[in-house]
C-alpha atoms as a PDB file:
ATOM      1  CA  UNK A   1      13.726  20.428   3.958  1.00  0.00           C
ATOM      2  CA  UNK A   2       9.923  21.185   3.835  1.00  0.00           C
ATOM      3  CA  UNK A   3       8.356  18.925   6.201  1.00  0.00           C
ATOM      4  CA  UNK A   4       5.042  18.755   8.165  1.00  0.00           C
ATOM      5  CA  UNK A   5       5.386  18.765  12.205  1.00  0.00           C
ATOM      6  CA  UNK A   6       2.758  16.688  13.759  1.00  0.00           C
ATOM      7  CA  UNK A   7       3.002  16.906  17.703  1.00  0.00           C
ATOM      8  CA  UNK A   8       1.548  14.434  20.162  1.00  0.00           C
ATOM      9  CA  UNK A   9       1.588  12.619  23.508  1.00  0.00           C
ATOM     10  CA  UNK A  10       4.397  10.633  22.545  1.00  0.00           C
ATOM     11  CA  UNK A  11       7.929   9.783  23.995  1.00  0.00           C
ATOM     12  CA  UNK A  12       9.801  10.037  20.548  1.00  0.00           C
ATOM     13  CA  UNK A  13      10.858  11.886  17.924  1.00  0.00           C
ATOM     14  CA  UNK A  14      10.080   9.615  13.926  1.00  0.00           C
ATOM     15  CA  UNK A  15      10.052  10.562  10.401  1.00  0.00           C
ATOM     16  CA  UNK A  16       8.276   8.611   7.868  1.00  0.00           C
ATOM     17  CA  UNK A  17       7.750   9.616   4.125  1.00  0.00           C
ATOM     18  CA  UNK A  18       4.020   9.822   3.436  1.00  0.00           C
ATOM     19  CA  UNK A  19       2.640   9.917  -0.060  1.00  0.00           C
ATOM     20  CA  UNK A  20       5.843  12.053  -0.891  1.00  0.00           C
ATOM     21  CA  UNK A  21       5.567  14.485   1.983  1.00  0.00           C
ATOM     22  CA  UNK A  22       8.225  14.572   4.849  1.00  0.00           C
ATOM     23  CA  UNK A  23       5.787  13.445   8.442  1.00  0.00           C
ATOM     24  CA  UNK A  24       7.711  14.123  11.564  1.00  0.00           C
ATOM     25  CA  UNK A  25       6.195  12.996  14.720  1.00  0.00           C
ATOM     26  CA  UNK A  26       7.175  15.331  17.746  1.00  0.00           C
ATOM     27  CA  UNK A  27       6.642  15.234  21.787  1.00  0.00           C
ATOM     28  CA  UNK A  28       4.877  18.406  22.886  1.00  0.00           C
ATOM     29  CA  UNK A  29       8.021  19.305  25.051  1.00  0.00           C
ATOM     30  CA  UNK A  30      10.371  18.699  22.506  1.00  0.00           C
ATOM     31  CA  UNK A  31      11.768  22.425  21.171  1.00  0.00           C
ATOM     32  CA  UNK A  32      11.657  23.432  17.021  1.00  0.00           C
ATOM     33  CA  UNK A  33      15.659  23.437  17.320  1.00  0.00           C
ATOM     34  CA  UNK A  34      15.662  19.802  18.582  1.00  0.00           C
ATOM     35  CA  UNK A  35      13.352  19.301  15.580  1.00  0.00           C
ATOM     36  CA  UNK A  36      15.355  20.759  13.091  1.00  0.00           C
ATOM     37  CA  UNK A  37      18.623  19.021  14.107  1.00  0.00           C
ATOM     38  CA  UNK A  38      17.159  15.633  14.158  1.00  0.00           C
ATOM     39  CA  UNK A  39      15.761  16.368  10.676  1.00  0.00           C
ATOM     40  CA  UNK A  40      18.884  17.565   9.408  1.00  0.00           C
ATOM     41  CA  UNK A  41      21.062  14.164  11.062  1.00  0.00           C
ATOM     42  CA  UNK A  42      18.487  12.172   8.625  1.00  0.00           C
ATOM     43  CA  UNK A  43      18.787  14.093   5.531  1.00  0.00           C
ATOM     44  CA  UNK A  44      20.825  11.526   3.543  1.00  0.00           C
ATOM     45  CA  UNK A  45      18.236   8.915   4.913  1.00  0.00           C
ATOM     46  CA  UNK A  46      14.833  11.146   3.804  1.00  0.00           C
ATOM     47  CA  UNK A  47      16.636  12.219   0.666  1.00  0.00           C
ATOM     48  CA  UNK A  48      17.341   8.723  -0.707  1.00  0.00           C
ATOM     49  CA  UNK A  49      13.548   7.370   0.486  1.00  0.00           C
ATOM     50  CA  UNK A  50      12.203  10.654  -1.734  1.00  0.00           C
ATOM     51  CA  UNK A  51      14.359   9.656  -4.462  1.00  0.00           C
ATOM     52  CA  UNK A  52      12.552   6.371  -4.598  1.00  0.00           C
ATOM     53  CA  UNK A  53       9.497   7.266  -3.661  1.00  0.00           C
ATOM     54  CA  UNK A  54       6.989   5.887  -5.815  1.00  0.00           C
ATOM     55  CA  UNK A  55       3.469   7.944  -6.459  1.00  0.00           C
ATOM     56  CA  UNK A  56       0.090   5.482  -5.610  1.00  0.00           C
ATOM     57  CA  UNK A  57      -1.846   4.600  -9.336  1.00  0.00           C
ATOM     58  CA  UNK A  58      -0.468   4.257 -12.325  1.00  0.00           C
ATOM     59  CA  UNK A  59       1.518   7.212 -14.517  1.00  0.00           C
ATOM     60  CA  UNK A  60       2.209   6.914 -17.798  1.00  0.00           C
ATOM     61  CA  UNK A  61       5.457   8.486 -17.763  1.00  0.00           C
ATOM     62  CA  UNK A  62       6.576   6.981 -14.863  1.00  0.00           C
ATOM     63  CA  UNK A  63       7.952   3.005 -14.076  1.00  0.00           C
ATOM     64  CA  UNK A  64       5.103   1.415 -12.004  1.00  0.00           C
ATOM     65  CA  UNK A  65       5.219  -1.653  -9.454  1.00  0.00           C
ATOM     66  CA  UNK A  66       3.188  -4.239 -10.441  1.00  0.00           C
ATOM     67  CA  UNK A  67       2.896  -6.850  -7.439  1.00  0.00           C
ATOM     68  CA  UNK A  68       6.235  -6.118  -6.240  1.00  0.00           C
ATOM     69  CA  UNK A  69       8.080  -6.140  -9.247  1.00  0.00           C
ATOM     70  CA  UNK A  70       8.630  -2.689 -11.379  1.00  0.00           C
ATOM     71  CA  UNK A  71       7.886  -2.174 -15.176  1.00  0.00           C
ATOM     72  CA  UNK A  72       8.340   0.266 -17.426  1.00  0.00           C
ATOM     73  CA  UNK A  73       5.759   1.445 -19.767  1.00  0.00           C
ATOM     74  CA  UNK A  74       5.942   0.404 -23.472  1.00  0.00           C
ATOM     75  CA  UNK A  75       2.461   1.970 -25.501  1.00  0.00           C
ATOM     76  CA  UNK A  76       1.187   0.466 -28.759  1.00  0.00           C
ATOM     77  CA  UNK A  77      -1.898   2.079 -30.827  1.00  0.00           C
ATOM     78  CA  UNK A  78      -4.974  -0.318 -31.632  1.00  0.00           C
ATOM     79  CA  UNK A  79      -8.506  -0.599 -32.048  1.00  0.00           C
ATOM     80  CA  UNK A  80      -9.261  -1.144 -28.420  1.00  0.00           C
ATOM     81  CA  UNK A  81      -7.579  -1.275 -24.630  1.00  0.00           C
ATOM     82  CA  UNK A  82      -5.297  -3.527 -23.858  1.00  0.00           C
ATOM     83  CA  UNK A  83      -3.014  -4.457 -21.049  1.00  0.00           C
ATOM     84  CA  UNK A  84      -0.180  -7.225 -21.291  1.00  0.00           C
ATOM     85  CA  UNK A  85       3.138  -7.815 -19.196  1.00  0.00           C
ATOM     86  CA  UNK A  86       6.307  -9.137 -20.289  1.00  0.00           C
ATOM     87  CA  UNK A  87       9.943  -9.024 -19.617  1.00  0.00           C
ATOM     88  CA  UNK A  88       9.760  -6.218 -17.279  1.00  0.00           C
ATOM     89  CA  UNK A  89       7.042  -4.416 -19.767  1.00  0.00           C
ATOM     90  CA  UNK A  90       3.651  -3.251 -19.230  1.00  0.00           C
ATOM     91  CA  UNK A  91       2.424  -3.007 -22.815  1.00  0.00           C
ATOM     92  CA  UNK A  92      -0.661  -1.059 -23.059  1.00  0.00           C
ATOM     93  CA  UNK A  93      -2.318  -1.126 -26.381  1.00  0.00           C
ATOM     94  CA  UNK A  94      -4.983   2.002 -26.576  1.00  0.00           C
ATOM     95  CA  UNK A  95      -7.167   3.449 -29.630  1.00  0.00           C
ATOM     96  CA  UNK A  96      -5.578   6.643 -31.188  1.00  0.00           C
ATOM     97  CA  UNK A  97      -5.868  10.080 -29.360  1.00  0.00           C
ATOM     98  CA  UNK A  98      -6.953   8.673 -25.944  1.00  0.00           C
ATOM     99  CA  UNK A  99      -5.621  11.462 -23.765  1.00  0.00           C
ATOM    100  CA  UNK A 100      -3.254  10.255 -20.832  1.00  0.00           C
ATOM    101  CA  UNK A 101      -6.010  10.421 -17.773  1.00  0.00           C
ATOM    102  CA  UNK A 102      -8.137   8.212 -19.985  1.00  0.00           C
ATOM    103  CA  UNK A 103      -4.905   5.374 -20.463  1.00  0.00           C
ATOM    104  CA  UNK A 104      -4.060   6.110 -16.633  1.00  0.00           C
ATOM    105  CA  UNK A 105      -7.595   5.416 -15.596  1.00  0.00           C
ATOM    106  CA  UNK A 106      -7.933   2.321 -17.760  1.00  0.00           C
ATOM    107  CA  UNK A 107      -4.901   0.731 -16.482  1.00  0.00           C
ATOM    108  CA  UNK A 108      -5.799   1.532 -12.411  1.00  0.00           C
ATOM    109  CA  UNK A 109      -9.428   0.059 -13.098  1.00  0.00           C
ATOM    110  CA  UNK A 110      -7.418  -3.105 -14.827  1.00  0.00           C
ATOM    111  CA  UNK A 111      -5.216  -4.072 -11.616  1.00  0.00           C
ATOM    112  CA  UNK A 112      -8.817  -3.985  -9.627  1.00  0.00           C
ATOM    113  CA  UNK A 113      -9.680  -6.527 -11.427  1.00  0.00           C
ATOM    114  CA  UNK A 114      -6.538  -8.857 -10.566  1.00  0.00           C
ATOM    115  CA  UNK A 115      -6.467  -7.787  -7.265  1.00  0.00           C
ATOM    116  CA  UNK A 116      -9.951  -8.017  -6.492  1.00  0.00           C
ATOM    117  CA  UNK A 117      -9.612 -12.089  -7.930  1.00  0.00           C
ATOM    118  CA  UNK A 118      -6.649 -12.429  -6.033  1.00  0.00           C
ATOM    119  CA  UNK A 119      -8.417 -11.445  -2.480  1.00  0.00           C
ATOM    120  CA  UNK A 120     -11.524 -13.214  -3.494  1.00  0.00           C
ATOM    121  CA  UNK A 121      -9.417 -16.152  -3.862  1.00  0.00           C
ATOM    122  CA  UNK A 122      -7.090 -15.646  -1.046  1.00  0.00           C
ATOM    123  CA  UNK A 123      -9.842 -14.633   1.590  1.00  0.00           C
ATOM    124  CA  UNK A 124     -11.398 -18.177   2.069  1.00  0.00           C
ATOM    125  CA  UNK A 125      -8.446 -19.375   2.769  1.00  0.00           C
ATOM    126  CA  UNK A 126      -7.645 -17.086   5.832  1.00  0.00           C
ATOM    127  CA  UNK A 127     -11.314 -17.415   7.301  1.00  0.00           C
ATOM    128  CA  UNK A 128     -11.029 -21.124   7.341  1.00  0.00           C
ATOM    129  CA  UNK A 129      -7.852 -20.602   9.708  1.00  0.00           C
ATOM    130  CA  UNK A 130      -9.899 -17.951  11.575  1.00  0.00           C
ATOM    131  CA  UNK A 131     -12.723 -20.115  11.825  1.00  0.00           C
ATOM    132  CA  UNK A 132     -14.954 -17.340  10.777  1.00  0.00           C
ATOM    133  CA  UNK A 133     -17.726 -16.826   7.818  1.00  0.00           C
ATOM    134  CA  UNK A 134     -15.994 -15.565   4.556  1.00  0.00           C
ATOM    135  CA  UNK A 135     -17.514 -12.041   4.793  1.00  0.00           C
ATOM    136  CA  UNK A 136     -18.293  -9.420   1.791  1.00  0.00           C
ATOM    137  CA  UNK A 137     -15.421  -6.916   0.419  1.00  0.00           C
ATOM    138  CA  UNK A 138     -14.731  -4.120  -1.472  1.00  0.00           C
ATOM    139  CA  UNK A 139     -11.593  -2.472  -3.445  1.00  0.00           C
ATOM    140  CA  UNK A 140     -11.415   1.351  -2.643  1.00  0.00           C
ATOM    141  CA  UNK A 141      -9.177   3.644  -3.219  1.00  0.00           C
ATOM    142  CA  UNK A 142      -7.385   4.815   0.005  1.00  0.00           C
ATOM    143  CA  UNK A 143      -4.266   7.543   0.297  1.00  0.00           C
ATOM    144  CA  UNK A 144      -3.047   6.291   3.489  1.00  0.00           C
ATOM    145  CA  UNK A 145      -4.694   2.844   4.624  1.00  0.00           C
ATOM    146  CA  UNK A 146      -3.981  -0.952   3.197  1.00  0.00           C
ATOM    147  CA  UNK A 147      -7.952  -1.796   4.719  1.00  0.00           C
ATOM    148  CA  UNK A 148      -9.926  -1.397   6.735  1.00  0.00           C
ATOM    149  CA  UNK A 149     -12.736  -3.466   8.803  1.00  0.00           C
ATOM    150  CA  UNK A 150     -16.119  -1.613   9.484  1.00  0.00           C
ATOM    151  CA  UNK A 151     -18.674  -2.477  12.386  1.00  0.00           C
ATOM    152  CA  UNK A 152     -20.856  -4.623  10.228  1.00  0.00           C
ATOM    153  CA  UNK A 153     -18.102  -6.813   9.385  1.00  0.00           C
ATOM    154  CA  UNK A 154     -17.360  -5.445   6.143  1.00  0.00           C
ATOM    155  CA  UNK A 155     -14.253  -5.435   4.696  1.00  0.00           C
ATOM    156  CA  UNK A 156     -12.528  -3.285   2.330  1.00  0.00           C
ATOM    157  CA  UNK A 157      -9.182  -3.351   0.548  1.00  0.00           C
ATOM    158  CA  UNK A 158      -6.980  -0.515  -0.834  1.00  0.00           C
ATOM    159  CA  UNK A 159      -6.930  -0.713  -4.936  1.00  0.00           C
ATOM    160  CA  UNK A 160      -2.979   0.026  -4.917  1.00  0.00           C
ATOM    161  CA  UNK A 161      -2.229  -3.028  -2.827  1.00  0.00           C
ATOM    162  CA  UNK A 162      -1.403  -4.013  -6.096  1.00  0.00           C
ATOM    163  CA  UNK A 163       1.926  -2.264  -6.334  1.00  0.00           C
ATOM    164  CA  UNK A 164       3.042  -4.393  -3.411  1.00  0.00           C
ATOM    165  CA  UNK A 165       4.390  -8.229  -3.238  1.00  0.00           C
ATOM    166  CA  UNK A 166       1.362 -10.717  -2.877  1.00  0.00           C
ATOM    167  CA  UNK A 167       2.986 -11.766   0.572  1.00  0.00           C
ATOM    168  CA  UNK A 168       2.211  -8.319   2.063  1.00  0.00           C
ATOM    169  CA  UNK A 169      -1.128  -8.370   0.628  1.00  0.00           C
ATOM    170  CA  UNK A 170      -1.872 -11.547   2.095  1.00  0.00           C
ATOM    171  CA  UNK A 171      -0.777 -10.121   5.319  1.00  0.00           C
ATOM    172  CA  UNK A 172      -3.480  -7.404   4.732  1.00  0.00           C
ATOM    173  CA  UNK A 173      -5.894  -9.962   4.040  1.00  0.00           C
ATOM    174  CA  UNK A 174      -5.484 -11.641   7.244  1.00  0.00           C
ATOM    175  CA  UNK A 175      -4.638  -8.611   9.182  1.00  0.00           C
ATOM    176  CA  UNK A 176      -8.624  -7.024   8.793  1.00  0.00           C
ATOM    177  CA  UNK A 177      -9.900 -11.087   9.019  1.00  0.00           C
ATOM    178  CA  UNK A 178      -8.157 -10.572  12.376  1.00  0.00           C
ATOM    179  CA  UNK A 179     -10.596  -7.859  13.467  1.00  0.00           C
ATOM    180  CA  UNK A 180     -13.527  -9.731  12.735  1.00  0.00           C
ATOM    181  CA  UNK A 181     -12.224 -11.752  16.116  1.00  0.00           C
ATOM    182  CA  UNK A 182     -10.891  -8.607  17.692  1.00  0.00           C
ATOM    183  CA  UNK A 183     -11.750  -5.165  16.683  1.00  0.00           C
ATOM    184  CA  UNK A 184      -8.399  -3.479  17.810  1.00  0.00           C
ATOM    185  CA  UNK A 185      -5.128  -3.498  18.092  1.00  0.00           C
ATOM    186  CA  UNK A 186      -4.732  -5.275  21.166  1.00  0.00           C
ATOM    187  CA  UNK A 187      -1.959  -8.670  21.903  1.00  0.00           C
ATOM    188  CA  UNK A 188      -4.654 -10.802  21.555  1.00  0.00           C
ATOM    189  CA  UNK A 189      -5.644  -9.224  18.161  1.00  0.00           C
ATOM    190  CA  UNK A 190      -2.097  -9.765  16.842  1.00  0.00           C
ATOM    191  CA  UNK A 191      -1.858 -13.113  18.576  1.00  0.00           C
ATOM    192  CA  UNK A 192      -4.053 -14.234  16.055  1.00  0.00           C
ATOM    193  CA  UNK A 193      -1.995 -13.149  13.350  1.00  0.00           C
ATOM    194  CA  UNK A 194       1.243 -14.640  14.422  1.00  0.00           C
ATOM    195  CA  UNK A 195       0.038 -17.932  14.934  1.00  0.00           C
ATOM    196  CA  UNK A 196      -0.862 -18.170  11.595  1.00  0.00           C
ATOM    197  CA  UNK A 197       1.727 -16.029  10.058  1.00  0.00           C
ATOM    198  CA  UNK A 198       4.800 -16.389  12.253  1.00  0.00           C
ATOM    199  CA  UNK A 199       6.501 -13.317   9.434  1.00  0.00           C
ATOM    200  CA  UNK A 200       4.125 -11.099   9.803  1.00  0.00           C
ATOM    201  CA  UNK A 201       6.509  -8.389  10.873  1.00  0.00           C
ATOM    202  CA  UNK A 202       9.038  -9.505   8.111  1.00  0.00           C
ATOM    203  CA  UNK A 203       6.255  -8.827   5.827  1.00  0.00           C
ATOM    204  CA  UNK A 204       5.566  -5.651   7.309  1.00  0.00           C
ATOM    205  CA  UNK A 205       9.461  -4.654   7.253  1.00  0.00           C
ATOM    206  CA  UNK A 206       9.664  -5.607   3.516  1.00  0.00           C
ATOM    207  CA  UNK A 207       6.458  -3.360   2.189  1.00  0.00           C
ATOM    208  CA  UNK A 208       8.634  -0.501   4.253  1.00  0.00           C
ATOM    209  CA  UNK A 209      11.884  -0.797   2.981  1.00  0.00           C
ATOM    210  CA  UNK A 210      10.201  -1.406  -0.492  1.00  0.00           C
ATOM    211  CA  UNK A 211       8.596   1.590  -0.584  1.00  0.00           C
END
């Protein structure tokens, strides 16, 4: 299996499946033959994660999760765009000979939209618990982040949060809220997080095995 090696300072050997490519984290001192074995013991486990991989944005020929919940693609011709779902359908109405970048564009810059309501809604709520100013934001899109929180305080949110349940993206929400108390990582950054979302890892746990 083709896979990228990434060594570090660390004490352990991890695979994760990132934007479709096979990530192995390695020790320095670790040898290639270690490598290759522990690669090989996961094969079933990095085949079947491949096999359900899902690509980030929309593709027309391709079934596409929608907040959590996957749809296949049903496309109508009209006079104008036109996005609707039901019954495990995304129906896309589009004007004749729109060429498929155009459709797949359309549909990407739709879901910013909904998920840029759904923060702006969402985001009050989570400063009020923080006891902090509701601060400015932005939809982006990212390949590998969920947000981020700059220096200035400003916020920004990846556009294809909305492929994933709104409980992980509320998790999101509050997770870069967090590090406008504490900008890291650190216990007491989390601390804020669990006390008030007690499942944050569940929600973490879910996006992964979702994925």
């Amino acid at each position: 299996m083709k896979s990228k090696i990434i060594r570090s300072n660390r004490k352990t050997l991890s695979i994760q499946i990132l934007g479709g490519e096979i990530v192995v984290k390695v020790p320095y001192q670790v040898h290639d033959s270690v490598v290759e074995a522990f690669i090989k013991k996961n094969e079933a486990w990095i085949q079947k994660r491949l096999e359900g991989y899902t690509p980030m944005g929309y593709r027309l020929e391709q079934a596409i999760l929608i907040y959590g919940e996957r749809f296949d693609t049903e496309l109508i011709e009209g006079s104008s765009f036109k996005k609707n779902l039901h019954n495990g359908l995304l129906r896309i109405t589009v004007p004749k000979n729109k060429e498929v970048a155009w459709i797949e564009q359309k549909v990407d810059d739709s879901f910013k939209d909904s998920l840029s309501r759904y923060i702006e809604d969402r985001l009050p709520y989570y400063c009020e618990l923080l006891n902090i100013p509701v601060p400015k934001f932005k939809v982006r899109r990212y390949k590998r982040i969920h947000g981020r929180c700059s220096s200035k305080g400003e916020l920004a949110f990846n556009l294809y949060l909305y492929h994933e349940d709104k409980r992980f993206i509320d998790y999101v929400i509050l997770h870069e809220c967090a590090h406008l108390l504490e900008f890291n990582h650190s216990k007491k950054f989390y601390a804020h997080i669990e006390k008030i979302m007690p499942d944050y890892k569940q929600r973490i746990k879910m996006q992964k095995t979702s994925r």
